[in-house]
Protein backbone atom coordinates (compact mmCIF):
# COMPACT_ATOMS: atom_id res chain seq x y z
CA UNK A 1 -20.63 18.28 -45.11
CA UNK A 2 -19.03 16.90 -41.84
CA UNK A 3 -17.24 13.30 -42.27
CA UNK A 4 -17.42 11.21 -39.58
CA UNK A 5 -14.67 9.49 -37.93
CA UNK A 6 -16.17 6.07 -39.18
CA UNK A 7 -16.89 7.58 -42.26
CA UNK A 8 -13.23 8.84 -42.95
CA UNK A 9 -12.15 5.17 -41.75
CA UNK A 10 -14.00 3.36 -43.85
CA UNK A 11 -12.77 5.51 -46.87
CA UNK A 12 -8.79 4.90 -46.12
CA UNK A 13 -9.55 1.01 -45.64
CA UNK A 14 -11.52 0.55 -48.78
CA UNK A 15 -9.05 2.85 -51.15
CA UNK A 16 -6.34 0.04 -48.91
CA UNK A 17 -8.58 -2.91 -50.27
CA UNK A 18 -9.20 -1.61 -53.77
CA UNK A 19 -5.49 -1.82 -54.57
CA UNK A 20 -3.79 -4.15 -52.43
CA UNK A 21 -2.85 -7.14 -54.68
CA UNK A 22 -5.01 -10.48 -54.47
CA UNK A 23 -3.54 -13.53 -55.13
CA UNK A 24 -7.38 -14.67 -55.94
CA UNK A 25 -6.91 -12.11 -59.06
CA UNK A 26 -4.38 -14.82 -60.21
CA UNK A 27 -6.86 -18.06 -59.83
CA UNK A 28 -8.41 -17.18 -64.04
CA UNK A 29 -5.38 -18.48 -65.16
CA UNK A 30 -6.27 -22.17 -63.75
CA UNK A 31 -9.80 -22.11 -65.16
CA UNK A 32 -11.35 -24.23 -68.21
CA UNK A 33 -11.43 -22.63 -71.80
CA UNK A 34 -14.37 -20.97 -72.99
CA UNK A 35 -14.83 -21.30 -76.82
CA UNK A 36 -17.69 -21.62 -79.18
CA UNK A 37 -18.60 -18.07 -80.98
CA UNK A 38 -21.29 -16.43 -83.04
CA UNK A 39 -21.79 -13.18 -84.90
CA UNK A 40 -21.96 -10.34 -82.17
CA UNK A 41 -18.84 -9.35 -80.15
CA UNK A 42 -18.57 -9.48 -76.87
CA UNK A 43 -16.16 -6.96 -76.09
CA UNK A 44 -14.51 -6.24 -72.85
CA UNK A 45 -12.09 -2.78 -72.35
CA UNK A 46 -9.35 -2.98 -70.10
CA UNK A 47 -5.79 -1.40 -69.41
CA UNK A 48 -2.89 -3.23 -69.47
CA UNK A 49 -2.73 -3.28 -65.29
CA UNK A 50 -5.96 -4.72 -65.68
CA UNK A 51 -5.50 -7.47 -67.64
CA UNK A 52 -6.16 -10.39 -65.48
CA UNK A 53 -9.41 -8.32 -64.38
CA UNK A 54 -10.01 -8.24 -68.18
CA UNK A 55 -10.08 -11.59 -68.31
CA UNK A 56 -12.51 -12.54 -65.34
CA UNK A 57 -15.28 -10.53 -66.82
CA UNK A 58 -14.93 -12.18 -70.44
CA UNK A 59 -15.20 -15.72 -68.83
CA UNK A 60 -17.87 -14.90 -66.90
CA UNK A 61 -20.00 -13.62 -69.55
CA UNK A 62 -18.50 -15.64 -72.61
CA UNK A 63 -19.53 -18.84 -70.92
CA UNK A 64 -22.92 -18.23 -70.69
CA UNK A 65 -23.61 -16.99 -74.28
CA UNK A 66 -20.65 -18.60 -76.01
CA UNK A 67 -23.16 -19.34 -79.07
CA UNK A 68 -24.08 -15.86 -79.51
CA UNK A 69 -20.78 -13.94 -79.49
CA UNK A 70 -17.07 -14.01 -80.23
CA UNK A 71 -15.19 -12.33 -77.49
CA UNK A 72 -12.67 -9.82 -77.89
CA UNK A 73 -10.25 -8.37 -74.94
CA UNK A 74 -9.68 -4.45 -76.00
CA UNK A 75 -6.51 -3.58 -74.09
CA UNK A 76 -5.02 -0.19 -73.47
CA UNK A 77 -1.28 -0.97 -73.07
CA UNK A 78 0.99 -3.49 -74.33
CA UNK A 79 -0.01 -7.04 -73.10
CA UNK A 80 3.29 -9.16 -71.93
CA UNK A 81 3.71 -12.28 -74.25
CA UNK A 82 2.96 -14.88 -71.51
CA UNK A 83 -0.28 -12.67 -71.29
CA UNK A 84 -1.14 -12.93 -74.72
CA UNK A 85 -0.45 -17.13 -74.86
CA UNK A 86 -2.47 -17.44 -71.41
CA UNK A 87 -5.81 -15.38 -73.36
CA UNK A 88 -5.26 -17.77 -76.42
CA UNK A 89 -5.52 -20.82 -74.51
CA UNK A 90 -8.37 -19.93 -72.44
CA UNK A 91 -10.51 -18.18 -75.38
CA UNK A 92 -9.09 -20.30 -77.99
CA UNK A 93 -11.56 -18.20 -80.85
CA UNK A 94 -11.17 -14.90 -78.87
CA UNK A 95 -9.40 -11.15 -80.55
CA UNK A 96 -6.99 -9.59 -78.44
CA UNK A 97 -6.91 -6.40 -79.59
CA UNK A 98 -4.60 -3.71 -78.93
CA UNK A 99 -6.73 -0.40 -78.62
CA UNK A 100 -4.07 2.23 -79.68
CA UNK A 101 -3.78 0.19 -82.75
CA UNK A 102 -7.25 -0.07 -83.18
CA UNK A 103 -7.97 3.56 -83.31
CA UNK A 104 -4.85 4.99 -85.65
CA UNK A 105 -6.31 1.95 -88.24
CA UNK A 106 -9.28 4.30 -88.80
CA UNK A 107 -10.28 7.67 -89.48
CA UNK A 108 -12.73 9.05 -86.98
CA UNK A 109 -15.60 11.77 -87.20
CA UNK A 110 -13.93 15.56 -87.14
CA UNK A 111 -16.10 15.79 -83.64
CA UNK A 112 -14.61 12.47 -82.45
CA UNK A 113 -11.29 12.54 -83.22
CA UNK A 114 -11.28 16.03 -81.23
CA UNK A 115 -13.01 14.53 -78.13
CA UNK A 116 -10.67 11.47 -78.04
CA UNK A 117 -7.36 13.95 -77.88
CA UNK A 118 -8.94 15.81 -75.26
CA UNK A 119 -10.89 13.61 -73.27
CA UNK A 120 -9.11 10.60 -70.86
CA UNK A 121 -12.93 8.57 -71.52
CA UNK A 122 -13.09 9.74 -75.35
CA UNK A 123 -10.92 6.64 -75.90
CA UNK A 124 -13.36 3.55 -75.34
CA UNK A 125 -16.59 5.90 -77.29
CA UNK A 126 -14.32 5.62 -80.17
CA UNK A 127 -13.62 1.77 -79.96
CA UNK A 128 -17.15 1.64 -79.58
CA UNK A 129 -17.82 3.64 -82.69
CA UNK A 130 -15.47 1.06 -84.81
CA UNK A 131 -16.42 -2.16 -83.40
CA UNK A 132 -20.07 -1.12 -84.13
CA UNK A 133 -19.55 -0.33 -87.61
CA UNK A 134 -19.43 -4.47 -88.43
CA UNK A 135 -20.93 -6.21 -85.38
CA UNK A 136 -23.39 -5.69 -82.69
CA UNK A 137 -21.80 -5.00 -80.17
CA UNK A 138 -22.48 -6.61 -76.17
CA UNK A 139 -19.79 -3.81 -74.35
CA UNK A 140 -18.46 -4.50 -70.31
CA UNK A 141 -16.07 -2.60 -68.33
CA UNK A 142 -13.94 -5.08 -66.68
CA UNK A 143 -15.40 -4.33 -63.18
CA UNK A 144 -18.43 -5.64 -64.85
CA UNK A 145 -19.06 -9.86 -63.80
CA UNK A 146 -21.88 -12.19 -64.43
CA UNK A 147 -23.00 -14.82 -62.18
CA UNK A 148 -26.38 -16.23 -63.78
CA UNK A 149 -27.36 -17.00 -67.42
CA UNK A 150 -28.57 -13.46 -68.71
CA UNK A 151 -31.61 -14.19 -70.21
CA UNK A 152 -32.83 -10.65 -70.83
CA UNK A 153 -29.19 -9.92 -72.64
CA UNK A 154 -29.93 -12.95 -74.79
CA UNK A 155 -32.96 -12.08 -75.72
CA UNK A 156 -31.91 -8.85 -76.76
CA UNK A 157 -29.35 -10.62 -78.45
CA UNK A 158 -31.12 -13.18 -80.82
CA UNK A 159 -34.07 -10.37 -81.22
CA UNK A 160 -30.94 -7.65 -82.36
CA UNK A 161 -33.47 -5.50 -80.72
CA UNK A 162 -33.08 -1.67 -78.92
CA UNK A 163 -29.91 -0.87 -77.34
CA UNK A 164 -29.71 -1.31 -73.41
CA UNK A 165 -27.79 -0.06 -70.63
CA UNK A 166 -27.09 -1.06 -67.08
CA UNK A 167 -29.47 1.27 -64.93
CA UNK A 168 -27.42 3.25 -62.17
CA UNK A 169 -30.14 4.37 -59.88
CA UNK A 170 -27.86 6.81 -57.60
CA UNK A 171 -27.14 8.66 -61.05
CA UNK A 172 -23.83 10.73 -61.91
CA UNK A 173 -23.74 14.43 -63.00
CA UNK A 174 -24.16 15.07 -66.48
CA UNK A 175 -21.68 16.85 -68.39
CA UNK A 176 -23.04 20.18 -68.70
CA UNK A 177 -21.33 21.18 -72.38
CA UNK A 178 -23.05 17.69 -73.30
CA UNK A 179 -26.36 18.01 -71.22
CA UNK A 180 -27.09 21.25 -73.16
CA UNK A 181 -26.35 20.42 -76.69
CA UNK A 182 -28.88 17.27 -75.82
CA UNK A 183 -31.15 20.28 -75.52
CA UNK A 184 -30.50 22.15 -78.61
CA UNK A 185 -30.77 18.46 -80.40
CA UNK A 186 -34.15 17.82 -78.62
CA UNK A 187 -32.88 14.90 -76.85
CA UNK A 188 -33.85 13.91 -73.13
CA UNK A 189 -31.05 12.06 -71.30
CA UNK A 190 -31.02 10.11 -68.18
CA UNK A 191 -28.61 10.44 -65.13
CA UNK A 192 -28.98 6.99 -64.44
CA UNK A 193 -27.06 6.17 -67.85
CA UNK A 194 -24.34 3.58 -66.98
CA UNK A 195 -21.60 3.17 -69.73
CA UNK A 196 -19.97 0.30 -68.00
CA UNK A 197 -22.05 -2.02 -69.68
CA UNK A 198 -24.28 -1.52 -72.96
CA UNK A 199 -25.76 -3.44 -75.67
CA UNK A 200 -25.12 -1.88 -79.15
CA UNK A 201 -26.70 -3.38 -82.28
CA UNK A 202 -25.03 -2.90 -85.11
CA UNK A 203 -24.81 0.73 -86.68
CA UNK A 204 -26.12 2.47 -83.09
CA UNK A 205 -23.37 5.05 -83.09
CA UNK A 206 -23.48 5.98 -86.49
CA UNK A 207 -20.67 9.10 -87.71
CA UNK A 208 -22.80 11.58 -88.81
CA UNK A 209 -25.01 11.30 -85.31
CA UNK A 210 -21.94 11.81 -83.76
CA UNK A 211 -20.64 14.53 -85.50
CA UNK A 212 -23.61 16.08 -85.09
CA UNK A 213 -23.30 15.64 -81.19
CA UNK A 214 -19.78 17.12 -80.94
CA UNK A 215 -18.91 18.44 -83.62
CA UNK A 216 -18.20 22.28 -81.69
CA UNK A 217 -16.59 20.09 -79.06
CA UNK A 218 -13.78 22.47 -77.35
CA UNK A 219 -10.69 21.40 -75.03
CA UNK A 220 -11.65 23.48 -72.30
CA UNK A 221 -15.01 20.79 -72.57
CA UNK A 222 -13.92 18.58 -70.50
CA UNK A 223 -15.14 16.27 -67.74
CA UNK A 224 -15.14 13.27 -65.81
CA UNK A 225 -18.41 12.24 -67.17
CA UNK A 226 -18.43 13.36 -70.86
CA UNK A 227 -18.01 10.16 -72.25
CA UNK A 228 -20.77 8.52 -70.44
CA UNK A 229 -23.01 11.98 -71.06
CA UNK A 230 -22.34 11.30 -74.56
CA UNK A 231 -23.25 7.24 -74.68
CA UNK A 232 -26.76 8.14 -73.04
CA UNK A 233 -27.30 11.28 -75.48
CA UNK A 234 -26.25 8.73 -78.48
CA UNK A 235 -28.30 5.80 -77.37
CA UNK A 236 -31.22 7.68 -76.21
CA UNK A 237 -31.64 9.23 -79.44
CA UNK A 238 -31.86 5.54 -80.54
CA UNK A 239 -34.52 4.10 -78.01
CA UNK A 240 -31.90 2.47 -75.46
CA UNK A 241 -33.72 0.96 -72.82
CA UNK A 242 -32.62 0.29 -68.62
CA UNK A 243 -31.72 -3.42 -67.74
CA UNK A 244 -33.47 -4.17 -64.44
CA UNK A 245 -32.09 -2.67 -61.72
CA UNK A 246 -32.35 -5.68 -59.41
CA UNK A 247 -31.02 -7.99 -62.27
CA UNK A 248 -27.88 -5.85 -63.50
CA UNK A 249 -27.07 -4.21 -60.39
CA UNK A 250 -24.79 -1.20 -59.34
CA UNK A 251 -25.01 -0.74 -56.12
CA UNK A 252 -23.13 0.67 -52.80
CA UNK A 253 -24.07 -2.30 -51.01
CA UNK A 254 -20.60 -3.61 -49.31
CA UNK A 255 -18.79 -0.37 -49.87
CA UNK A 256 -18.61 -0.15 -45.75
CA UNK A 257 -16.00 -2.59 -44.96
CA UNK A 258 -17.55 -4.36 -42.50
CA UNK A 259 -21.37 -4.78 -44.21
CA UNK A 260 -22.56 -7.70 -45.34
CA UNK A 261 -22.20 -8.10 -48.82
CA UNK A 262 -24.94 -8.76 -51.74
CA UNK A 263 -25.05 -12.34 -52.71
CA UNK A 264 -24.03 -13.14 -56.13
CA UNK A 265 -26.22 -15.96 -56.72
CA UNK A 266 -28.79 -13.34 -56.51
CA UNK A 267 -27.86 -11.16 -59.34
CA UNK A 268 -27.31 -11.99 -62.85
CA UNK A 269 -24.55 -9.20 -63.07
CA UNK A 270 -22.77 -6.51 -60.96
CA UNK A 271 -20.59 -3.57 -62.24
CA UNK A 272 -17.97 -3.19 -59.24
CA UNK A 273 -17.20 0.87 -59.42
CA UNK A 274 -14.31 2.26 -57.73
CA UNK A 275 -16.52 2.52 -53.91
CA UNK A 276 -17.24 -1.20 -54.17
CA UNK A 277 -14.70 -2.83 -56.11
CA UNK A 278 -12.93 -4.68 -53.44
CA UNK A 279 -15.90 -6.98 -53.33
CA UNK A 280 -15.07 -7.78 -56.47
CA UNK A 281 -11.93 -9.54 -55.30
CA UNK A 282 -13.59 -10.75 -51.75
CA UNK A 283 -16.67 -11.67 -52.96
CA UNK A 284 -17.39 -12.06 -56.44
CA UNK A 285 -14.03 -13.55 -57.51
CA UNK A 286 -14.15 -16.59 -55.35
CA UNK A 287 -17.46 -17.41 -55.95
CA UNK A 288 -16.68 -17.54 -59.96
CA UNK A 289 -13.81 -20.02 -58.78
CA UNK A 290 -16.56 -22.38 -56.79
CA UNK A 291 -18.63 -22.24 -59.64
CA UNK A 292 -16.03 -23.07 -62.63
CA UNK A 293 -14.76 -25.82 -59.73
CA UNK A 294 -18.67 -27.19 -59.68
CA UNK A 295 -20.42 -26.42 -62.57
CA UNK A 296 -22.12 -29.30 -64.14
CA UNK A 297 -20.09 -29.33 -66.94
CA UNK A 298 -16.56 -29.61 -64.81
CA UNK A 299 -15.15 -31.98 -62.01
CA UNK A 300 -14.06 -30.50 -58.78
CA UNK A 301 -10.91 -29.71 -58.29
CA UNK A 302 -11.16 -29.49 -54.57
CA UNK A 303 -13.99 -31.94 -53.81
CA UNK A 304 -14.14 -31.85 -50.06
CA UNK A 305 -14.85 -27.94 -50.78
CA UNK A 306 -18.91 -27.01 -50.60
CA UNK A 307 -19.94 -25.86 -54.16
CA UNK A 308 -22.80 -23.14 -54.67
């Protein structure tokens, strides 16, 4: 297919504006701790670049259901000791967790363990598989940010009802080693699975299911999308239901540099993929920083600034 000129623009300035560095990125460390905690974890996976990004989306979704969960920043990479002091004082009864450590502290499924060593995205469906084993388990990417109270994730919650999923409605292509042993197993698996951001009650990934699943898993196996193929064959199996599309939203909205942007205050929560995530920094960063600056429950820091 041809690209247009605009087209082939549009791609060089956004892959500019997905990695240039933001000073906004920075602004988390100036914000109000979150604590409070409760049985479930909230659990947000992150590499050690991402830290700071880490951070943003456990604020934004600890603060809303602080009662319900403790949260817990999974980090792939060695977190910098003014890194680790800055997470303690703004989640003052949060885990950070190192996730190499977490995995070589337990012994994972024969299947598992062979899809983590072979697999870049095995890594995170094994945390998953752990944390799951004590908690129930609300999982984010750390592209993933909440603007509104998420009443339909606390219901789910409080109810420690089916497992859910963040609906994707352009879909992704299905591993095919993974799509057809769904088929052998009898299980019907949707394209518009998103594994950025899932609720697991506790005991939804259980070993022998996954075994099971990929236990004849091969090297040569091996794609982009096997992980997530493998979350929406696991939680299907278990009745895992779509969050609303227009609540929970993944969208391409914004990815043209010059389009207008979906408001946040509309959304209760947006998972920023690689096309979009700029507007993560432009948009949905500095309207986080308005609201922690005039939420009810702090003073303005800049009060001649308009608040949301």
């Amino acid at each position: 297919m041809k690209i247009s000129g605009r087209q082939l623009a549009n791609r060089y300035l956004t892959a500019i504006l997905r990695n240039i560095p933001y000073p906004v990125t920075h602004a988390i460390r100036h914000f109000d701790p979150v604590g409070g905690g409760g049985p479930n974890r909230l659990v947000v996976l992150c590499d050690s670049r991402r830290f700071l990004e880490g951070c943003w989306s456990l604020w934004s979704w600890h603060r809303h259901i602080h009662a319900l969960v403790s949260p817990m920043l999974l980090v792939d990479g060695a977190v910098q000791p003014q890194n680790q002091r800055f997470f303690r004082r703004l989640f003052p009864t949060g885990t950070l967790l190192d996730l190499a450590e977490l995995l070589s502290a337990h012994t994972l499924p024969r299947g598992l363990d062979a899809f983590v060593n072979t697999n870049w995205t095995g890594r995170k469906l094994a945390a998953l598989h752990i944390l799951q084993l004590g908690h129930s388990v609300l999982y984010a990417d750390c592209d993933v940010v909440a603007f509104r109270d998420p009443n339909r994730i606390i219901s789910l919650i409080a109810s420690n009802s089916c497992p859910a999923y963040m609906d994707d409605p352009a879909g992704y292509a299905l591993d095919p080693w993974l799509g057809e042993r769904a088929g052998e197993l009898g299980i019907s698996i949707t394209p518009h699975f998103n594994a950025g951001f899932m609720w697991l009650p506790r005991g939804t990934l259980p070993a022998g299911f996954i075994e099971e699943l990929l236990h004849s898993w091969k090297p040569a196996d091996n794609t982009h999308h096997s992980e997530q193929t493998a979350c929406s064959i696991l939680l299907s199996a278990r009745g895992a239901v779509p969050l609303p599309r227009d609540e929970y939203v993944l969208s391409w909205t914004g990815v043209w540099a010059w389009e207008r942007d979906i408001p946040c205050e509309s959304m209760i929560a947006r998972h920023y993929t690689g096309p979009t995530r700029h507007r993560m920094y432009l948009t949905a960063y500095p309207w986080l920083f308005r609201d922690n600056s005039c939420s009810r429950w702090h003073q303005p820091k800049h009060p001649e600034a308009p608040c949301n």
